[in-house]
Protein backbone atom coordinates (compact mmCIF):
# COMPACT_ATOMS: atom_id res chain seq x y z
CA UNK A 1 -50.66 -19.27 -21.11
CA UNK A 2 -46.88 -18.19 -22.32
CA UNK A 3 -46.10 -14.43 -21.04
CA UNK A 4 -45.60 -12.33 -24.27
CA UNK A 5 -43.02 -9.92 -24.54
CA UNK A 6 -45.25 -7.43 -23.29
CA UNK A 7 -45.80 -9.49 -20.35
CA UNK A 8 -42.21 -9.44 -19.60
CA UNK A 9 -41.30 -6.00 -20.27
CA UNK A 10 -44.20 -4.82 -17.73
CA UNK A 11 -43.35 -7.43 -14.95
CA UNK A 12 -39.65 -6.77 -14.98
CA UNK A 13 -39.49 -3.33 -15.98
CA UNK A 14 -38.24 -1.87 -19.58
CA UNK A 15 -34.52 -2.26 -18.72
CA UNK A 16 -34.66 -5.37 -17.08
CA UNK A 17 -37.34 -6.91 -19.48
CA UNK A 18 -35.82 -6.03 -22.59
CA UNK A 19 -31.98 -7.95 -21.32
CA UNK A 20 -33.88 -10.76 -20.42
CA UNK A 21 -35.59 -11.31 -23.68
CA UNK A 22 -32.28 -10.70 -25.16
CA UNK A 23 -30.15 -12.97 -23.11
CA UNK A 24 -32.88 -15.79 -24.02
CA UNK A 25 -33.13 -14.63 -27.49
CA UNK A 26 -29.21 -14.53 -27.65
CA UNK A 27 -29.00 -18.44 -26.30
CA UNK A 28 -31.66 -19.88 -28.55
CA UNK A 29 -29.52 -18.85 -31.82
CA UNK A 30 -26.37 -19.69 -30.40
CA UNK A 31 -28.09 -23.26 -29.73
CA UNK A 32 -29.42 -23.31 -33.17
CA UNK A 33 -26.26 -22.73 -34.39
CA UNK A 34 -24.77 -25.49 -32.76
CA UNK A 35 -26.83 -28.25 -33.62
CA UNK A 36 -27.29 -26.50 -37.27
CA UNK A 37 -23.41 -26.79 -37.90
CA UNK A 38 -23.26 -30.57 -36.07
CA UNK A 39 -25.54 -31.72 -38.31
CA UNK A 40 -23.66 -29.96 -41.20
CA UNK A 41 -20.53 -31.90 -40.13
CA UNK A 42 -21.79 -35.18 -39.97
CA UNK A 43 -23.54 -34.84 -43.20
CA UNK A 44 -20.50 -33.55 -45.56
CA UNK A 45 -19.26 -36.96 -46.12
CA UNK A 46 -22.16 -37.84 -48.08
CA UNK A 47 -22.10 -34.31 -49.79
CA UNK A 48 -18.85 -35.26 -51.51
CA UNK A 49 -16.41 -38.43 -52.48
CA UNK A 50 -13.03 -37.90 -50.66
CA UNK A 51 -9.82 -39.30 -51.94
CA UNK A 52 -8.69 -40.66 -50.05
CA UNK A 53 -11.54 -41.50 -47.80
CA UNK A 54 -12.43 -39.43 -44.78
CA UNK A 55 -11.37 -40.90 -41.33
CA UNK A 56 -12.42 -40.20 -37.99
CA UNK A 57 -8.21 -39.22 -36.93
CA UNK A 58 -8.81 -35.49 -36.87
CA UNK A 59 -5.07 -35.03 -37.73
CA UNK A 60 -5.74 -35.75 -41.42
CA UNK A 61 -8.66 -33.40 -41.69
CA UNK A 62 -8.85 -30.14 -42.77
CA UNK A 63 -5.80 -28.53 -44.70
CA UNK A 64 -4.52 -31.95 -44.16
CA UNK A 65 -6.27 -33.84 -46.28
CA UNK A 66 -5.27 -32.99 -49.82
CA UNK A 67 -9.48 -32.98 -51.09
CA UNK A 68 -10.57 -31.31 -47.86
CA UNK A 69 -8.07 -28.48 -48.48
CA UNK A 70 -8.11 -27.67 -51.84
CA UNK A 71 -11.74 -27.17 -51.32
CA UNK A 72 -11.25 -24.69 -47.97
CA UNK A 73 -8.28 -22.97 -49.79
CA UNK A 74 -9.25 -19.77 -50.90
CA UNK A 75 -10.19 -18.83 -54.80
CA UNK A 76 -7.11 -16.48 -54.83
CA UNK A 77 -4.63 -19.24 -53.83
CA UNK A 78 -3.62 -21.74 -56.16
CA UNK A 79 -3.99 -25.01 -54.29
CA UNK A 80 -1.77 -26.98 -56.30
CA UNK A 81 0.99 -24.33 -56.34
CA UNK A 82 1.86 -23.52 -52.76
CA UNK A 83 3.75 -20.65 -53.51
């Protein structure tokens, strides 16, 4: 059977119990994150029609790519007016 939290506090001790479930609860969201926002990434090509077409050269990504960053460029800039 899996030790509850309980479990751990009383085995390790209150200080010692309470990092641990921390540093584990700490990793499992930063893992979740990770393959959350992969899976994000690989899907927004389907999410929207780019023009020109996405490629996989990272250099014309981003800001780069005139669909990509009109849509990251803020609602208080102007995309089409640079300055």
């Amino acid at each position: 059977m899996a030790p509850t939290l309980l479990d751990i506090i009383h085995e390790k001790g209150r200080s010692l119990g309470l990092s641990y479930i921390s540093q584990h609860l700490l990793r499992g969201r930063l893992d979740v994150r990770q393959a959350h926002t992969h899976s994000v990434k690989q899907a927004i090509g389907s999410w929207h029609l780019f023009n020109p077409s996405l490629t996989a050269d990272k250099s014309t990504r981003g800001f780069h790519h005139p669909d990509c960053g009109r849509l990251l460029c803020p609602a208080i800039y102007n995309w089409d007016n640079p300055m």
